[in-house]
N, C-alpha and C. Protein backbone atom coordinates (compact mmCIF):
# COMPACT_ATOMS: atom_id res chain seq x y z
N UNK A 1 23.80 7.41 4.00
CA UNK A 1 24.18 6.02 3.77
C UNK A 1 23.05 5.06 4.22
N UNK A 2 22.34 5.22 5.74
CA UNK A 2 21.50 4.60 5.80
C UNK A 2 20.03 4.50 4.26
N UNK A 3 20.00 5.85 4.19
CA UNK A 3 18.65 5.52 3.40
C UNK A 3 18.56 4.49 2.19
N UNK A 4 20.48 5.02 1.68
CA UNK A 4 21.18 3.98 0.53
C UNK A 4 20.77 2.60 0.53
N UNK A 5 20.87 2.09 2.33
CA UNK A 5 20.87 0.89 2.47
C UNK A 5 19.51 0.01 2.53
N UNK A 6 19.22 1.24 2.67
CA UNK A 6 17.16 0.62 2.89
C UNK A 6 16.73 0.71 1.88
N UNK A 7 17.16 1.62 0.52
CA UNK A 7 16.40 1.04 -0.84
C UNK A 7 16.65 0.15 -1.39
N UNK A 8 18.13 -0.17 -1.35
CA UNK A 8 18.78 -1.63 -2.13
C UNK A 8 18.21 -2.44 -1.19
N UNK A 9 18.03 -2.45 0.46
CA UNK A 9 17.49 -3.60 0.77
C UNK A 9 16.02 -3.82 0.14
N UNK A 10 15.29 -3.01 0.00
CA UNK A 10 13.80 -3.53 -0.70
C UNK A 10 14.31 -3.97 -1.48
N UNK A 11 15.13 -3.28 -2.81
CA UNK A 11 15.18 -3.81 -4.25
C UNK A 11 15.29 -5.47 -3.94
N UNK A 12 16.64 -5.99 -3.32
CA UNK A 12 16.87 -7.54 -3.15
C UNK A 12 15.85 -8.25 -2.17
N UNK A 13 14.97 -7.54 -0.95
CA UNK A 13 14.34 -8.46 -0.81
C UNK A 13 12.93 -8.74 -1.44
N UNK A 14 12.44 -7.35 -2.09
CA UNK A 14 11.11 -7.92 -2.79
C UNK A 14 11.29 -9.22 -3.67
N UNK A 15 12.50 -8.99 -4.67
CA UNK A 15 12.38 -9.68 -5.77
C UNK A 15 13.27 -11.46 -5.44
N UNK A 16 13.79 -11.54 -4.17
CA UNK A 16 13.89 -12.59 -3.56
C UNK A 16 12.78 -13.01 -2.91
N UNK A 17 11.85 -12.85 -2.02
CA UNK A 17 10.72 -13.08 -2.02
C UNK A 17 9.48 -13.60 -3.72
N UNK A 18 9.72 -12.62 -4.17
CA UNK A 18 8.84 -13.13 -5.13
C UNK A 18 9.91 -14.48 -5.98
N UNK A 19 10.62 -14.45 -6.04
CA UNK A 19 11.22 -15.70 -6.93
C UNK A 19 11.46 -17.26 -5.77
N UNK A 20 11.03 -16.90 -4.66
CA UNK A 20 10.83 -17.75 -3.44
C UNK A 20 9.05 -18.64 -3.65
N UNK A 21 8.56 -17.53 -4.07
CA UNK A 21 7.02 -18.10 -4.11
C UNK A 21 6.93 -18.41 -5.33
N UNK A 22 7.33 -18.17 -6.56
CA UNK A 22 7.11 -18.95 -7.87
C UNK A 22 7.28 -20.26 -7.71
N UNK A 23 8.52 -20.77 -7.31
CA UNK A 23 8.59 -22.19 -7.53
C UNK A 23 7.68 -22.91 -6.28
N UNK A 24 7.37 -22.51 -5.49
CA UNK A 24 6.52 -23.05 -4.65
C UNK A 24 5.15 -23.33 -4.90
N UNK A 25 4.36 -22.60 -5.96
CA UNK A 25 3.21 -22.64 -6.14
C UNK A 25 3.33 -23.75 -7.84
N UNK A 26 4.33 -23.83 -8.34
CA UNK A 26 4.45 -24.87 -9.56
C UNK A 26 3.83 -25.97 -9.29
N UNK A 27 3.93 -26.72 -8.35
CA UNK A 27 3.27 -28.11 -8.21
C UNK A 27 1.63 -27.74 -8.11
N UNK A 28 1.66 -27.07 -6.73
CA UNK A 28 0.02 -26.91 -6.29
C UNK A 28 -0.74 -26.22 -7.57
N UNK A 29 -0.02 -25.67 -8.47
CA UNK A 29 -0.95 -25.07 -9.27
C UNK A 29 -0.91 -26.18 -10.51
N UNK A 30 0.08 -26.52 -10.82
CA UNK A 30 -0.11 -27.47 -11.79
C UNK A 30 0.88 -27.24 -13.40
N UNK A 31 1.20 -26.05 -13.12
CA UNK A 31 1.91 -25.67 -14.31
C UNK A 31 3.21 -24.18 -13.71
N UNK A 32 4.18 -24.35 -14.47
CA UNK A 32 5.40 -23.30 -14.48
C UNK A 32 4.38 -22.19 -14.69
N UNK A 33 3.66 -22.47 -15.84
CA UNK A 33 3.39 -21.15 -16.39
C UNK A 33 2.30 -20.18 -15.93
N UNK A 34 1.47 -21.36 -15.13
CA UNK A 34 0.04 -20.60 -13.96
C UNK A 34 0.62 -20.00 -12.92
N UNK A 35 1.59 -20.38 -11.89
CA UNK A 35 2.85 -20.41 -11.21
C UNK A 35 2.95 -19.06 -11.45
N UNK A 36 4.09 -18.38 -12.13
CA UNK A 36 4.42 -17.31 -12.60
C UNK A 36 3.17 -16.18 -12.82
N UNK A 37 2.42 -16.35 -13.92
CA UNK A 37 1.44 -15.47 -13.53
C UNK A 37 0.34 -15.10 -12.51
N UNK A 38 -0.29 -16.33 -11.76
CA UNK A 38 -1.02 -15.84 -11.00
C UNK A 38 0.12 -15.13 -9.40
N UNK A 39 1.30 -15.83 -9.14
CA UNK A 39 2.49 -15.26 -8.50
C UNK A 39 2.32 -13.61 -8.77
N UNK A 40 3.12 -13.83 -10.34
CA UNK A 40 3.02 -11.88 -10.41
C UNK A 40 1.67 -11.43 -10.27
N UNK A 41 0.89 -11.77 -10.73
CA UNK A 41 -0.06 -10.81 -10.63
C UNK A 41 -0.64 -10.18 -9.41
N UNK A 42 -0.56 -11.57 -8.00
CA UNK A 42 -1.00 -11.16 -6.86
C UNK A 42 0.20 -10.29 -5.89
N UNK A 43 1.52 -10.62 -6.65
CA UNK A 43 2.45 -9.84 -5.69
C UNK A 43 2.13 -8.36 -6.24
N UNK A 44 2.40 -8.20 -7.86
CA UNK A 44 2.19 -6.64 -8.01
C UNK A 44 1.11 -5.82 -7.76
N UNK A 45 -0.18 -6.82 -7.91
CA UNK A 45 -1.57 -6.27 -7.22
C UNK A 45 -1.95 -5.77 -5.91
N UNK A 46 -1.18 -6.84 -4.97
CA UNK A 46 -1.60 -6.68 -3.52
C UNK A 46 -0.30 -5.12 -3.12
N UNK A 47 0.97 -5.35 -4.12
CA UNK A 47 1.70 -4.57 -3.27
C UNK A 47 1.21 -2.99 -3.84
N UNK A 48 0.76 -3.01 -5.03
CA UNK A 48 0.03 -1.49 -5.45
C UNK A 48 -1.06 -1.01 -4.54
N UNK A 49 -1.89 -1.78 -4.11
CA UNK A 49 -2.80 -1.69 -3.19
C UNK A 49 -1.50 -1.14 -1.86
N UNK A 50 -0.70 -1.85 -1.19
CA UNK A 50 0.22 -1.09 -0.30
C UNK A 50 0.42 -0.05 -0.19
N UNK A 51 0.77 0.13 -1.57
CA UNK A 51 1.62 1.40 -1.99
C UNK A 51 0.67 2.33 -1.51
N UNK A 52 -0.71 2.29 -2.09
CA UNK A 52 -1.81 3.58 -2.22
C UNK A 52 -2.26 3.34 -0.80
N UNK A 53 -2.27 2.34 0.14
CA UNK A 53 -2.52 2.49 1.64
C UNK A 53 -1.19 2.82 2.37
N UNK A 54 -0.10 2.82 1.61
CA UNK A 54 0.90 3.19 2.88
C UNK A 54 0.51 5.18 3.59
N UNK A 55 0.33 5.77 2.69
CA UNK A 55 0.15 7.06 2.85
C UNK A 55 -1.22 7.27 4.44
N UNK A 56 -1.93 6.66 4.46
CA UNK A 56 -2.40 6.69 5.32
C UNK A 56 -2.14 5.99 6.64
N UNK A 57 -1.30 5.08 6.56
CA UNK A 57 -0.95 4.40 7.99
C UNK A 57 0.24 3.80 7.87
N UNK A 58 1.58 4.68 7.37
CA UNK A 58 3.12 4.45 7.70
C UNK A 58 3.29 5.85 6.95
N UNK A 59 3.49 6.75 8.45
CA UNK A 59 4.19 8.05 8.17
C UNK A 59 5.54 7.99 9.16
N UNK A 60 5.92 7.09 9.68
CA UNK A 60 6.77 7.51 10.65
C UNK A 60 8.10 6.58 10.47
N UNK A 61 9.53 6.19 10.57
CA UNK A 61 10.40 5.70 10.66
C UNK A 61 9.66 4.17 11.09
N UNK A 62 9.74 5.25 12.40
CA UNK A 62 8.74 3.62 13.03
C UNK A 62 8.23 2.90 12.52
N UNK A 63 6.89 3.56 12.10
CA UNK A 63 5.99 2.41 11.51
C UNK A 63 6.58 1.74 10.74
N UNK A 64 7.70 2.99 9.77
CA UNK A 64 8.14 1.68 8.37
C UNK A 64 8.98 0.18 8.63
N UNK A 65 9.64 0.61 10.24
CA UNK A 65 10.03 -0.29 10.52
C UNK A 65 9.28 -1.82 11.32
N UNK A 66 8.09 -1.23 11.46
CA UNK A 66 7.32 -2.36 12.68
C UNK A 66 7.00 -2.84 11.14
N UNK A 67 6.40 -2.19 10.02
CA UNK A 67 6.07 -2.94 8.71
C UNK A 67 7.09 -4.12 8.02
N UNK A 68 8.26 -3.35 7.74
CA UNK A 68 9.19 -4.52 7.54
C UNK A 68 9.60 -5.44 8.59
N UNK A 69 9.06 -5.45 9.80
CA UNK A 69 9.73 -6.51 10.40
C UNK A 69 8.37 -7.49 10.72
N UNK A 70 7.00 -6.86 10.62
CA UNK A 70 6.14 -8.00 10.12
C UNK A 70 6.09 -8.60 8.41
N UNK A 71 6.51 -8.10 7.50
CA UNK A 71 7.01 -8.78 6.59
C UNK A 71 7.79 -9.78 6.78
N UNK A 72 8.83 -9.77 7.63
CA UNK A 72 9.72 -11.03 8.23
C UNK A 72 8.84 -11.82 8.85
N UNK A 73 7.41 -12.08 9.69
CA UNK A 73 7.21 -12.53 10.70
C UNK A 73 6.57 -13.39 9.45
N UNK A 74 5.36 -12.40 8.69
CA UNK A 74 4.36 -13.08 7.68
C UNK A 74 5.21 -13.87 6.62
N UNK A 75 6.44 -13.87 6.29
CA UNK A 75 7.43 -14.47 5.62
C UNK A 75 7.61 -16.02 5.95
N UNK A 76 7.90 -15.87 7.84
CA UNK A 76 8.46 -17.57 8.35
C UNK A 76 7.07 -17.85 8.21
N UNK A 77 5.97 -17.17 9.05
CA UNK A 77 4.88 -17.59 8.81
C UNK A 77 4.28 -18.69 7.55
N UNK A 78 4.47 -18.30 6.55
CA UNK A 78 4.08 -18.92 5.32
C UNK A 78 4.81 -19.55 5.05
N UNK A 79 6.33 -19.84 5.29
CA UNK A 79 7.30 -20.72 5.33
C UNK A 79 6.93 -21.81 6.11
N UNK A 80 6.43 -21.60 7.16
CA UNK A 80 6.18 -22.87 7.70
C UNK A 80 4.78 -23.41 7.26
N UNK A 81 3.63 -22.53 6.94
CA UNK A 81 2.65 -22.95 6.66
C UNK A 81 1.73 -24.04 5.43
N UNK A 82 3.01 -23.00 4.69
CA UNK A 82 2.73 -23.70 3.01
C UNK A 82 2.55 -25.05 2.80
N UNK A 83 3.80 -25.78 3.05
CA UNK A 83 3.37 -27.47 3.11
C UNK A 83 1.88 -27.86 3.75
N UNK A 84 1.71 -27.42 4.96
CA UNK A 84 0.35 -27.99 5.55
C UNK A 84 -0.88 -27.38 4.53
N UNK A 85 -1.07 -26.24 4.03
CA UNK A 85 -1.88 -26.03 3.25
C UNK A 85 -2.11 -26.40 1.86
N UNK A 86 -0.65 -26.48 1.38
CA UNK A 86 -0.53 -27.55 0.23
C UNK A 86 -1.26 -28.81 0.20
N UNK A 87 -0.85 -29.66 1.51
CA UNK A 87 -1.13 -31.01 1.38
C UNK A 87 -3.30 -30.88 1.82
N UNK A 88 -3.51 -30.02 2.06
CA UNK A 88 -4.54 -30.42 2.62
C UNK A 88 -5.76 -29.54 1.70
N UNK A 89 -5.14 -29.52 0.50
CA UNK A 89 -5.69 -27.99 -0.21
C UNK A 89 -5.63 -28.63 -2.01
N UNK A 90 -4.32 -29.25 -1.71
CA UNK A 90 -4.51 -30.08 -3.17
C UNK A 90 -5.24 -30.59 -4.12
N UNK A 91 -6.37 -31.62 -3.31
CA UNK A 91 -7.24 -31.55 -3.96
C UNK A 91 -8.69 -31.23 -4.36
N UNK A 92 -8.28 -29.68 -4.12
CA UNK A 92 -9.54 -28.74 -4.32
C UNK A 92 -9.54 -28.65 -6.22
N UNK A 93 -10.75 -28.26 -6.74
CA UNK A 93 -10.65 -27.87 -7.72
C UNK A 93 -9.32 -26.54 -8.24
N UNK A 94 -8.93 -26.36 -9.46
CA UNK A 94 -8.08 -25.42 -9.92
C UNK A 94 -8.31 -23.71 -9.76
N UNK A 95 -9.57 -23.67 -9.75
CA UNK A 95 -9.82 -21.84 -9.42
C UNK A 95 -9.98 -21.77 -8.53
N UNK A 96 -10.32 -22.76 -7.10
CA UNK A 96 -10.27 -22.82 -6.01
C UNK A 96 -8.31 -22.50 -4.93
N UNK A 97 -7.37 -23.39 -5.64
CA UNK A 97 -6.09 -23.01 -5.82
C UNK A 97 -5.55 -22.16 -6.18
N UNK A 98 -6.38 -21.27 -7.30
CA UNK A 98 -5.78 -19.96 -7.52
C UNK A 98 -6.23 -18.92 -6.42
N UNK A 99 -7.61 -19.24 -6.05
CA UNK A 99 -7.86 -18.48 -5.17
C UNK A 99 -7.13 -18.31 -3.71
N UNK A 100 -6.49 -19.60 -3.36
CA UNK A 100 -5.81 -19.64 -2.08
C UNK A 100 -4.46 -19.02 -2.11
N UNK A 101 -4.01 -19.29 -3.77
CA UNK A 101 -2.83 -19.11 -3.68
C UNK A 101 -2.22 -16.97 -4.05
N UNK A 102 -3.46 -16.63 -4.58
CA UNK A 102 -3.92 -15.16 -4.59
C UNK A 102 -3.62 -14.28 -2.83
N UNK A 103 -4.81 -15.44 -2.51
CA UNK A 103 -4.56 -15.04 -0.55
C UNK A 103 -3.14 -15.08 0.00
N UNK A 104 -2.51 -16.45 -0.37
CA UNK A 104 -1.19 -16.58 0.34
C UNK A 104 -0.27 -15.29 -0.17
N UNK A 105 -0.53 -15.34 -1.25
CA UNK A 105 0.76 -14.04 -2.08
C UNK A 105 0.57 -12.85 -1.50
N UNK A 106 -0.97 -12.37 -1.66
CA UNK A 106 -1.24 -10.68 -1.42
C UNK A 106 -0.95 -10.76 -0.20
N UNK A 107 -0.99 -11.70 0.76
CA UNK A 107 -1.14 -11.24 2.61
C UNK A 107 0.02 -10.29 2.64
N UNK A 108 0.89 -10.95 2.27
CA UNK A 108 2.58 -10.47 2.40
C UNK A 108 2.56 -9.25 1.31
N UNK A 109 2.30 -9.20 0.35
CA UNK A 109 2.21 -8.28 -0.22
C UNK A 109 2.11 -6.81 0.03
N UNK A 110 0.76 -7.01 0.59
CA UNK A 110 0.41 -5.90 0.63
C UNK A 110 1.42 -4.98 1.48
N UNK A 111 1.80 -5.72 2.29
CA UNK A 111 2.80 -4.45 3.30
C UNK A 111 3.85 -4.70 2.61
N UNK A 112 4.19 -5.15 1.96
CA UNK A 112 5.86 -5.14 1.35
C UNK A 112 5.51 -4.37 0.48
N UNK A 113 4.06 -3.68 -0.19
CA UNK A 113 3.91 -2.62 -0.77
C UNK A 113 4.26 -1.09 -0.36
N UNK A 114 4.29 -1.32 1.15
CA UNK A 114 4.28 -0.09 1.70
C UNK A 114 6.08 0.64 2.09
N UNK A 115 6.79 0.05 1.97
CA UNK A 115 8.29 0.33 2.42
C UNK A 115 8.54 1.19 1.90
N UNK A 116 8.54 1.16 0.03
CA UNK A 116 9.27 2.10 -0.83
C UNK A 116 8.50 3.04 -0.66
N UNK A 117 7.28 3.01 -0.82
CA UNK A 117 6.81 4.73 -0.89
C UNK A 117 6.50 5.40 0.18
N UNK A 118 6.87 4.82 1.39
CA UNK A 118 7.49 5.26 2.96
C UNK A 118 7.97 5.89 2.79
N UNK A 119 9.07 5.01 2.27
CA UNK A 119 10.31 5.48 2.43
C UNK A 119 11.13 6.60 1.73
N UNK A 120 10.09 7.04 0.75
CA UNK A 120 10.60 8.07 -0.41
C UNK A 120 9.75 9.51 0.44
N UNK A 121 8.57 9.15 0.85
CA UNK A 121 8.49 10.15 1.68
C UNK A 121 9.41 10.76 3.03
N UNK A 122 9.45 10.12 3.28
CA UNK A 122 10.83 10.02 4.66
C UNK A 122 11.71 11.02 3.79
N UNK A 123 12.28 10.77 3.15
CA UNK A 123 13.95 11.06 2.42
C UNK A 123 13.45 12.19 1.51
N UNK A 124 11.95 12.52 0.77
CA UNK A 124 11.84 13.94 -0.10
C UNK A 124 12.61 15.20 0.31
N UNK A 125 13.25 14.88 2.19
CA UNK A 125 13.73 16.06 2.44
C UNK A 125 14.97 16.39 1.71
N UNK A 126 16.03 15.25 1.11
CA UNK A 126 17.90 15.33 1.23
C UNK A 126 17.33 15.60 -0.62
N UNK A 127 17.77 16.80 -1.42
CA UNK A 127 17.86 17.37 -2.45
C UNK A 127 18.28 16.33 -3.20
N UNK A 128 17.55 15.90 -4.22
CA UNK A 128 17.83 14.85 -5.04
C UNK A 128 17.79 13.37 -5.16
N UNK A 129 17.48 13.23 -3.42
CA UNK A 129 17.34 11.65 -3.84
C UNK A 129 16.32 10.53 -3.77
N UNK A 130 15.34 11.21 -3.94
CA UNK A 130 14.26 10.30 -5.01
C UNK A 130 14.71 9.35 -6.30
N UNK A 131 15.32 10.02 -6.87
CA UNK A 131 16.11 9.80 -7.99
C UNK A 131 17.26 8.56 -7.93
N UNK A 132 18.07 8.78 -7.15
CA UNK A 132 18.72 8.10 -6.27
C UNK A 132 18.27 6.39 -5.86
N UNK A 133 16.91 6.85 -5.00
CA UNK A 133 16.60 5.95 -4.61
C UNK A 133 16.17 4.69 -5.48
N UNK A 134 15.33 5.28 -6.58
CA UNK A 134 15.06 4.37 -7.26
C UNK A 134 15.78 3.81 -8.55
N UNK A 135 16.85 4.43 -8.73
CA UNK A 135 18.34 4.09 -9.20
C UNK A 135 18.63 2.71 -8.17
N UNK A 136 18.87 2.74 -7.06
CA UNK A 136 19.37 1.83 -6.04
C UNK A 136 18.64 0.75 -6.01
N UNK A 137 17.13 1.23 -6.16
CA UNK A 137 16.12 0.17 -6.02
C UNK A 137 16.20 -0.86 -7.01
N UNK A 138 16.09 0.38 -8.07
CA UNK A 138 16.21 -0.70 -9.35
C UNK A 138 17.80 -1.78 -9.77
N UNK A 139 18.56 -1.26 -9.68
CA UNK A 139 19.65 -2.11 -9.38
C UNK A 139 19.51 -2.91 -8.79
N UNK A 140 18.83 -3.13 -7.65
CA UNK A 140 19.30 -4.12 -6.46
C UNK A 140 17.99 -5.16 -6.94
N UNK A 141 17.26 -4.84 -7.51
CA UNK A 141 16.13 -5.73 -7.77
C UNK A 141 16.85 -6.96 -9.45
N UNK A 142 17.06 -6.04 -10.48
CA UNK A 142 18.41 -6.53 -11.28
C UNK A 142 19.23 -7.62 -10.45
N UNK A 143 20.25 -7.21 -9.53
CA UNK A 143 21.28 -8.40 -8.71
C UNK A 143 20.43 -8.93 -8.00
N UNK A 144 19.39 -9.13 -7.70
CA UNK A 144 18.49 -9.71 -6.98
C UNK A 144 17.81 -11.26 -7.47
N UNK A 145 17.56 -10.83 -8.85
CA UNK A 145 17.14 -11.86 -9.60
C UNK A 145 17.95 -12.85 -9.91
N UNK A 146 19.61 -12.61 -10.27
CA UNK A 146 20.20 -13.15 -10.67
C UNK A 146 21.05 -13.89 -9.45
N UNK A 147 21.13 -13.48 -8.31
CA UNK A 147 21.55 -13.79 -7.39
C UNK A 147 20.67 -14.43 -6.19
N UNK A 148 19.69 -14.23 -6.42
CA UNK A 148 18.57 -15.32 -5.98
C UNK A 148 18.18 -16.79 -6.75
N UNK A 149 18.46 -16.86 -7.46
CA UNK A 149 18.67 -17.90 -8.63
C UNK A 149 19.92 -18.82 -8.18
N UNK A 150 21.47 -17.56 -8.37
CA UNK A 150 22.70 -18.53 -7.80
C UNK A 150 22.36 -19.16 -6.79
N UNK A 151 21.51 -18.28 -5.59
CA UNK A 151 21.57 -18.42 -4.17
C UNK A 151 20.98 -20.55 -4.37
N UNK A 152 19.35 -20.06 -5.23
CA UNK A 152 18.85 -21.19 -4.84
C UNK A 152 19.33 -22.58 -5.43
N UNK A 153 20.08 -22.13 -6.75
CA UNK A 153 20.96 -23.37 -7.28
C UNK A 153 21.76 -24.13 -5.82
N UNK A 154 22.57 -23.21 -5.95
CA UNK A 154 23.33 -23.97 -4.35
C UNK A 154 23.10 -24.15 -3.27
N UNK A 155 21.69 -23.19 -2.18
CA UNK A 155 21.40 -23.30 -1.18
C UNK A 155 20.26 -23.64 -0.94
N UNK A 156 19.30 -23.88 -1.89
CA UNK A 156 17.87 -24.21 -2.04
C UNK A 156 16.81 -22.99 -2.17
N UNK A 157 15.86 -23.20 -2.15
CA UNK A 157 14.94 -21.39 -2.38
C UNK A 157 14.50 -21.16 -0.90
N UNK A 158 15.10 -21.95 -0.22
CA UNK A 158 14.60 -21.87 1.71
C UNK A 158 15.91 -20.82 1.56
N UNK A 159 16.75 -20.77 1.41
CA UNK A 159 18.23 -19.74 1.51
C UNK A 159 17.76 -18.75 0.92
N UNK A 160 17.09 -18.53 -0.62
CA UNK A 160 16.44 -17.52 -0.94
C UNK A 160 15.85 -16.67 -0.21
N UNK A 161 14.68 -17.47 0.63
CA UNK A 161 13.67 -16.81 1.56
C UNK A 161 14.77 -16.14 2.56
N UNK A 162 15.52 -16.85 3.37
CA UNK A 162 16.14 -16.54 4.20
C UNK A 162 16.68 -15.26 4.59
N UNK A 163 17.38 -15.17 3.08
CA UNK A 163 18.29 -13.71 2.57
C UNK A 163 17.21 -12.26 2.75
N UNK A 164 16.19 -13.34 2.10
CA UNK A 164 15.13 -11.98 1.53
C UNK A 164 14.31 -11.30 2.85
N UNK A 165 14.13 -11.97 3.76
CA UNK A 165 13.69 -11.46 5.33
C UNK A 165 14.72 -11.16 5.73
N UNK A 166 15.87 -11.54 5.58
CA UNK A 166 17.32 -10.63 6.35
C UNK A 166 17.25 -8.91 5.70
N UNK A 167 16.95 -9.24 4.53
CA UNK A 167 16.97 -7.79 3.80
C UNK A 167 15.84 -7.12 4.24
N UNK A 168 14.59 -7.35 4.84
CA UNK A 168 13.74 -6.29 5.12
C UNK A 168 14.17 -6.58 6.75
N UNK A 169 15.00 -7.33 7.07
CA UNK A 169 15.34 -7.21 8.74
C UNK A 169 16.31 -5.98 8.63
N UNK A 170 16.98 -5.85 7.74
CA UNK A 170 18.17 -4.55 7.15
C UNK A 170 17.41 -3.28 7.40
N UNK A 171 16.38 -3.26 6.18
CA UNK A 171 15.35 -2.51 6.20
C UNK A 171 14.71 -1.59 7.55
N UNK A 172 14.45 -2.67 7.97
CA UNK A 172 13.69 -2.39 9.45
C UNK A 172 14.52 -1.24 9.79
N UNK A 173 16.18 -1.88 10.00
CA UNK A 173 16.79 -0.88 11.11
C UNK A 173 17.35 0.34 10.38
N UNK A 174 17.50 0.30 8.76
CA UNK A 174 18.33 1.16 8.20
C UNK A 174 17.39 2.40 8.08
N UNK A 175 15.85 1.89 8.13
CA UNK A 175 15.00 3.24 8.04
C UNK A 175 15.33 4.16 9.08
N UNK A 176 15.74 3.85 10.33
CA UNK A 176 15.96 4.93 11.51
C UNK A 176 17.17 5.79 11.31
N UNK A 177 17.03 6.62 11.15
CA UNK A 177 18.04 7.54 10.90
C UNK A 177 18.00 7.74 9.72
N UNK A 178 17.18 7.51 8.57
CA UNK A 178 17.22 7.43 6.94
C UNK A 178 17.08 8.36 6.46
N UNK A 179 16.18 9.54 7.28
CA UNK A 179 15.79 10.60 6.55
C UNK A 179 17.06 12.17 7.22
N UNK A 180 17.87 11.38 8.12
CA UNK A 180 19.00 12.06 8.03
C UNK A 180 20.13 13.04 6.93
């Protein structure tokens, strides 16, 4: 059950996180549509890069957990930071903005790259659920989108964020005992 709980928690908090930083970078960048792509590109970039460094430095419960719970830290971190770098960053030229806003995305990235394929190592032991996992993952990333959306209609995309560091705070603890 734990491990159950630690893949659906990635699934909902990656993709709450990333729908947290789209609308944030709309203004500073200048368009919805720069927004969105340079967003995806640096979340799926920096977190593939994760992925292929988790194997070397998160083999243990532990680590996966000290990882997700600096994902929470680098999360408020940039929560609080963003406005001040916004305002003081604005009026740089436009590839200069993409470039900052590349930095802001991958920081976090990159270790939010590293959870799932932790975590699939962890669990290769219980017969079958690799399979499983990314069944769960993928689901939860699905209700994720759509429920990060409700969330921010009614609670703002600060409630978004909120949820989405609660879910790798989930994370953190559900990895211990996961490969049970």
């Amino acid at each position: 059950a734990r491990a159950q709980i630690y893949f659906v928690s990635l699934g909902l908090a990656y993709i709450g996180v990333e729908l947290w930083f789209v609308p944030r970078f709309v203004l500073y960048l200048g368009h919805p549509s720069h927004a969105l792509s340079v967003v995806l590109f640096s979340m799926l970039t920096a977190s593939g890069v994760g992925s292929a460094l988790s194997s070397r430095f998160v083999r243990s419960a532990r680590t996966i957990s000290i990882v997700a719970l600096c994902i929470v830290a680098l999360l408020g971190l940039e929560w609080l930071a963003l406005p001040r770098i916004f305002d003081s960053t604005l009026n740089l030229a436009f590839p200069a903005r993409v470039a900052i806003t590349v930095a802001l995305v991958a920081t976090p990235a990159v270790l939010m790259g590293m959870p799932f394929p932790s975590g699939l190592t962890l669990t290769t032991r219980t017969e079958g659920f690799v399979a499983r996992a990314w069944v769960l993952n993928g689901v939860a990333s699905v209700i994720a989108s759509v429920g990060a959306t409700l969330v921010a209609i009614s609670n703002g995309f600060g409630a978004v964020l909120a949820l989405a560091a609660l879910c790798y705070g989930v994370a953190a603890f559900a990895v211990r005992g996961a490969d049970s």
